[in-house]
N, C-alpha and C. Protein backbone atom coordinates (compact mmCIF):
# COMPACT_ATOMS: atom_id res chain seq x y z
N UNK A 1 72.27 -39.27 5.91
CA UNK A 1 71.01 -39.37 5.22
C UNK A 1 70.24 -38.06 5.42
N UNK A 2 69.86 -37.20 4.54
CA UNK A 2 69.17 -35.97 4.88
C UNK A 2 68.25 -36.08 3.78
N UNK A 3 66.93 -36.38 4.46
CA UNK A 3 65.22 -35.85 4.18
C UNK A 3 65.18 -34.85 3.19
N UNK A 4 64.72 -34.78 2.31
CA UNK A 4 64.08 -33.75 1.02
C UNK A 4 63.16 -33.15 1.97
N UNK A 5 62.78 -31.53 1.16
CA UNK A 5 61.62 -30.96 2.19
C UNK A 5 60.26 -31.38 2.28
N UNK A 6 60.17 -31.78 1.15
CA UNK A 6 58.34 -32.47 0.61
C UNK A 6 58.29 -33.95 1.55
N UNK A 7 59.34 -34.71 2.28
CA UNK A 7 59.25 -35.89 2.44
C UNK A 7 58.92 -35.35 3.73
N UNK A 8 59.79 -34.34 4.61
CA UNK A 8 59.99 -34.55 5.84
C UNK A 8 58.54 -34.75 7.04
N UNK A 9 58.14 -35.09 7.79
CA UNK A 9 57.05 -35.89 9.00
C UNK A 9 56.43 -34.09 9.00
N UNK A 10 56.79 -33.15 9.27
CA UNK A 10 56.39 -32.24 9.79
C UNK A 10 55.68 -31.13 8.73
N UNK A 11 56.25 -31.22 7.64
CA UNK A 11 55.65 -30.43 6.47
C UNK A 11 53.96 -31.12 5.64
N UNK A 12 54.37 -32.51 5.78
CA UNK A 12 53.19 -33.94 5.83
C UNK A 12 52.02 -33.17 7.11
N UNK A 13 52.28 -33.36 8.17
CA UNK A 13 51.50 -33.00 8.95
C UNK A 13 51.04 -31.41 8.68
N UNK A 14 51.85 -30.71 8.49
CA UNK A 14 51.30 -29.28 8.60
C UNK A 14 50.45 -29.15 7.07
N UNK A 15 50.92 -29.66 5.92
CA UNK A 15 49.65 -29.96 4.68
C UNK A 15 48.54 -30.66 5.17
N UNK A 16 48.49 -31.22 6.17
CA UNK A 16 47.00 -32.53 6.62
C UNK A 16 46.62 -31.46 7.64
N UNK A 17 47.17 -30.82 8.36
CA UNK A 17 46.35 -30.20 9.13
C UNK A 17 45.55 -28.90 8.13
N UNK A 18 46.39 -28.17 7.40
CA UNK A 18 45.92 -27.05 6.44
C UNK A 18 44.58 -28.01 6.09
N UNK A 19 44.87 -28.54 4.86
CA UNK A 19 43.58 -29.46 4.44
C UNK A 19 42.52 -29.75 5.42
N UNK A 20 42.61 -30.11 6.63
CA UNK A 20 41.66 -30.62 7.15
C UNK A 20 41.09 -29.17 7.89
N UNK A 21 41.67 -27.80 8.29
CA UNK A 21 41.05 -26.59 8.58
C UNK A 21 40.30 -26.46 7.37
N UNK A 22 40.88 -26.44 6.49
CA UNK A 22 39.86 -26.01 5.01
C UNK A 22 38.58 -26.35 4.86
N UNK A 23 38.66 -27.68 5.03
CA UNK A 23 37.55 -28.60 4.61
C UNK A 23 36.86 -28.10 5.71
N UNK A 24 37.17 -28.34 7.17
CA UNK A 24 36.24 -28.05 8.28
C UNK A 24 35.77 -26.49 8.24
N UNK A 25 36.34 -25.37 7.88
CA UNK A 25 36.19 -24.37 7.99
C UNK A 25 35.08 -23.91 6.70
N UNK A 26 35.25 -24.56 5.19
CA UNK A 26 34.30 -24.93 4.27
C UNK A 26 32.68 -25.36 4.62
N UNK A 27 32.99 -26.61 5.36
CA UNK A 27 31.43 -26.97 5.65
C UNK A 27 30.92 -25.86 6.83
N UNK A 28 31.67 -25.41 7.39
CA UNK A 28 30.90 -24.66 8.62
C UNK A 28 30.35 -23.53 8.26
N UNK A 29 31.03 -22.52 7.19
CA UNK A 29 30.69 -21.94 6.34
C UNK A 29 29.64 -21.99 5.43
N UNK A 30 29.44 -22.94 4.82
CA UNK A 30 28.59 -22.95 4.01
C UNK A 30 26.98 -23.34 4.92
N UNK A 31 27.05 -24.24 5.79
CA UNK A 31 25.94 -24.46 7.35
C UNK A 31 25.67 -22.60 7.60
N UNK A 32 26.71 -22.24 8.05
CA UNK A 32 26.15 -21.14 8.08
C UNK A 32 25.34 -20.40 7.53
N UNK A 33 25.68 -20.31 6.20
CA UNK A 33 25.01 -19.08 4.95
C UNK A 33 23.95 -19.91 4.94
N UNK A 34 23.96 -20.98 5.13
CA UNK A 34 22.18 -21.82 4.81
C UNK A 34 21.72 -21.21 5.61
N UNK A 35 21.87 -21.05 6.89
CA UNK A 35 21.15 -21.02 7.75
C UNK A 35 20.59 -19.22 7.84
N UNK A 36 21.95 -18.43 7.77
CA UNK A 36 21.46 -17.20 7.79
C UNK A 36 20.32 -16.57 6.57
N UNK A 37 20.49 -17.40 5.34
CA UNK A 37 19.18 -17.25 4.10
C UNK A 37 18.39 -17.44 4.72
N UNK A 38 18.16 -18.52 5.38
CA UNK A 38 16.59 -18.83 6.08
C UNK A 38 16.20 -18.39 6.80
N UNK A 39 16.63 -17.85 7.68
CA UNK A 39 16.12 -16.98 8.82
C UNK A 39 16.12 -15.81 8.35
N UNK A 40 16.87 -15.28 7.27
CA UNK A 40 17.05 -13.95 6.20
C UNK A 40 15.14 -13.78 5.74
N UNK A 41 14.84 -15.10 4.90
CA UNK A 41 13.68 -15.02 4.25
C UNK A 41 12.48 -15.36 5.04
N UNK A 42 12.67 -16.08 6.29
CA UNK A 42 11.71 -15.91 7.32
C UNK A 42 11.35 -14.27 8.25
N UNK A 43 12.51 -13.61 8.18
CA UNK A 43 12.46 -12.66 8.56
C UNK A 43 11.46 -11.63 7.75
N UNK A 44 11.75 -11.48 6.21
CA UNK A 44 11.56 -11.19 5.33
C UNK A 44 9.69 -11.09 5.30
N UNK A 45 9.63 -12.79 5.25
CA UNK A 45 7.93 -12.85 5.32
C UNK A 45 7.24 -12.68 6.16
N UNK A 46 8.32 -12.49 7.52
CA UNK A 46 7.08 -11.63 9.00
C UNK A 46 6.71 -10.51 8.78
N UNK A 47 7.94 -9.54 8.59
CA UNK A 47 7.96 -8.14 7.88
C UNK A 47 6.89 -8.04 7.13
N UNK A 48 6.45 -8.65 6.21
CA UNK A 48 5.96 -8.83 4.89
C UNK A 48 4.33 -8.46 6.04
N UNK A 49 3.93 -10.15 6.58
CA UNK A 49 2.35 -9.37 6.82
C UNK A 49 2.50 -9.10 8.04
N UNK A 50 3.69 -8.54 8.92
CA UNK A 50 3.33 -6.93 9.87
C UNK A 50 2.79 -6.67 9.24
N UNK A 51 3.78 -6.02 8.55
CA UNK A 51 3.15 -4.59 7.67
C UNK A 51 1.63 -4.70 6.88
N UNK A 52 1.88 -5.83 6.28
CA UNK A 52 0.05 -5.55 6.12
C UNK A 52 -0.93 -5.44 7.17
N UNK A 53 -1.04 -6.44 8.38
CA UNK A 53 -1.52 -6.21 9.23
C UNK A 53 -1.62 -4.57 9.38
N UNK A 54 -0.41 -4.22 9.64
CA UNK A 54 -0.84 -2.94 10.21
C UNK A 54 -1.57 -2.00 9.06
N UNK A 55 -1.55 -2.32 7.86
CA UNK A 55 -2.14 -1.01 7.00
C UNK A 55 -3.82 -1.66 7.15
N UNK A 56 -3.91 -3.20 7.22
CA UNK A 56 -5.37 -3.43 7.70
C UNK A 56 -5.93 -2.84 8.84
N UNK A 57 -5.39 -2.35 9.72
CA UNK A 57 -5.68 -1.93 11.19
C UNK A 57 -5.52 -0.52 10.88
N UNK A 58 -4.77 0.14 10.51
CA UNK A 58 -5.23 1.66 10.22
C UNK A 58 -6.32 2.00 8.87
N UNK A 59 -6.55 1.45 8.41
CA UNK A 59 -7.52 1.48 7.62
C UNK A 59 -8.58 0.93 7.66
N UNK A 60 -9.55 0.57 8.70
CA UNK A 60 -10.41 -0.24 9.25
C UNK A 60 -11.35 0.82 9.06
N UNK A 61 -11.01 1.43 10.66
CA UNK A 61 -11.86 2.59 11.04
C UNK A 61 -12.25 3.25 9.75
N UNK A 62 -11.33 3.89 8.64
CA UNK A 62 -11.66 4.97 7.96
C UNK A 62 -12.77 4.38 6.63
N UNK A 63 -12.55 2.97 6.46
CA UNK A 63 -13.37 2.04 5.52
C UNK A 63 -14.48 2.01 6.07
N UNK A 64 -14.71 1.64 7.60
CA UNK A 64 -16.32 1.57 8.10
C UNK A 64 -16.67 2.91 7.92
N UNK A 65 -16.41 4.24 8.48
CA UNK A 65 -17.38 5.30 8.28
C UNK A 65 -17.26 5.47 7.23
N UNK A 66 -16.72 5.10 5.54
CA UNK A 66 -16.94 5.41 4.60
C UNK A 66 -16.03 6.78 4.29
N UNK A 67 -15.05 6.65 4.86
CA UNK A 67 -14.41 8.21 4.96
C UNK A 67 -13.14 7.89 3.52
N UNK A 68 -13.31 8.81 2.74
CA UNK A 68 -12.26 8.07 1.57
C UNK A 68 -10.69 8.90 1.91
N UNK A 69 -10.82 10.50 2.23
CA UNK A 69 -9.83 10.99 2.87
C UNK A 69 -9.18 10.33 3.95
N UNK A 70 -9.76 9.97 4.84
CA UNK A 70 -8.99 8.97 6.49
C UNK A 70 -8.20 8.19 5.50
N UNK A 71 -8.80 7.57 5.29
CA UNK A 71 -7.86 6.31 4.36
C UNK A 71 -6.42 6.37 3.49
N UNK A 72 -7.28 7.50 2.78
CA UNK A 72 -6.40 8.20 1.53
C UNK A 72 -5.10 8.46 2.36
N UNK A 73 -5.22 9.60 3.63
CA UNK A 73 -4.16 10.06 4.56
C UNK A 73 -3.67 8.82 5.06
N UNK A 74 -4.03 7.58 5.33
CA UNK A 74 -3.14 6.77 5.92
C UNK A 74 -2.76 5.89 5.03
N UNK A 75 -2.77 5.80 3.41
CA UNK A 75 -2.05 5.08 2.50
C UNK A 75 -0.82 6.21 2.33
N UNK A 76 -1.15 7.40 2.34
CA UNK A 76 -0.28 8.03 1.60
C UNK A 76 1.13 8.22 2.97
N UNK A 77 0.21 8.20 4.57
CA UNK A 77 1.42 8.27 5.38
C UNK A 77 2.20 6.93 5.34
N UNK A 78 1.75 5.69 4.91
CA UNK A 78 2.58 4.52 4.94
C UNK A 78 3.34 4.72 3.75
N UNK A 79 2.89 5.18 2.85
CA UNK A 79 3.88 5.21 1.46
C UNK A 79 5.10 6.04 1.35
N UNK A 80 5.06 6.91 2.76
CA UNK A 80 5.84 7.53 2.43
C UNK A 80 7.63 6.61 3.35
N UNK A 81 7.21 5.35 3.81
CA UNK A 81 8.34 4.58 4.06
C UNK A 81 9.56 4.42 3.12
N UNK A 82 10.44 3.80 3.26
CA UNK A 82 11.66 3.67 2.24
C UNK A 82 11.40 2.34 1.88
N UNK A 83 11.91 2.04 0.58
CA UNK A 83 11.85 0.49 0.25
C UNK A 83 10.49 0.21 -0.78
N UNK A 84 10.83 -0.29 -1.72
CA UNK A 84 9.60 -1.05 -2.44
C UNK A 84 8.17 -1.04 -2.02
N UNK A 85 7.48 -0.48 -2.06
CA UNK A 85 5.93 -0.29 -0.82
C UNK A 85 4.84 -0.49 -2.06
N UNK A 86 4.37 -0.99 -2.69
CA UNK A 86 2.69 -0.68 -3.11
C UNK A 86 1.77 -1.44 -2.30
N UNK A 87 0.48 -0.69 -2.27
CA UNK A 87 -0.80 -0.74 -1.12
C UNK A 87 -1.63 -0.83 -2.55
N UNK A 88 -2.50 -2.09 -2.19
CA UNK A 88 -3.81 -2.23 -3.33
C UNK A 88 -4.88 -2.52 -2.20
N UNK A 89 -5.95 -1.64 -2.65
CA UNK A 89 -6.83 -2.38 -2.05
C UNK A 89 -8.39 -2.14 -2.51
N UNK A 90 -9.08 -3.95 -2.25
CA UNK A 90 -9.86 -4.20 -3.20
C UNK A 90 -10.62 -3.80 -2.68
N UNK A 91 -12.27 -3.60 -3.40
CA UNK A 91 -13.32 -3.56 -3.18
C UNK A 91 -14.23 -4.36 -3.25
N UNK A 92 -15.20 -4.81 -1.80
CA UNK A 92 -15.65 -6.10 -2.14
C UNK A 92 -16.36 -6.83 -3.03
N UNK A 93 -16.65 -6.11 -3.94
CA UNK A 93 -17.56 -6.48 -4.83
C UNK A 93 -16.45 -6.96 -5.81
């Protein structure tokens, strides 16, 4: 009596084990990338108001004495960062 290859106990098992790495290796994967987006875009929005913070804090001083140069010099030294940057800023009125 000799077993076909598709029938035999050991080729069965080694397809159920493949399948079942897949699947497990699939969900863990995909847990992952969720997780790294989110902490990606949390990261993202700390960055976000540092950085404002800090252009509020160097630009404090130069807004109270009314100095338009101080200011001017410290928009233009933040602008000169890499990456997407515009600085607006209102007037209270």
């Amino acid at each position: 009596m000799k077993v076909s290859f598709p029938n035999k106990l050991s080729t069965r098992l080694t397809i159920l084990f493949a399948f079942i790495f897949v699947i497990t290796l699939s969900v863990y994967s995909f847990y992952t990338i969720t997780l790294i987006q989110e902490e990606l875009g949390t990261a993202c929005i700390q960055n976000a108001y540092n950085l404002s913070d800090v252009i509020k804090k160097s630009t404090r001083y130069g807004m109270l004495l009314n100095s338009r140069e101080h200011v001017e010099q410290i928009i233009n030294t933040i602008a000169t960062e890499e990456g997407d940057l515009r600085i607006r800023i209102f007037n209270k009125n």
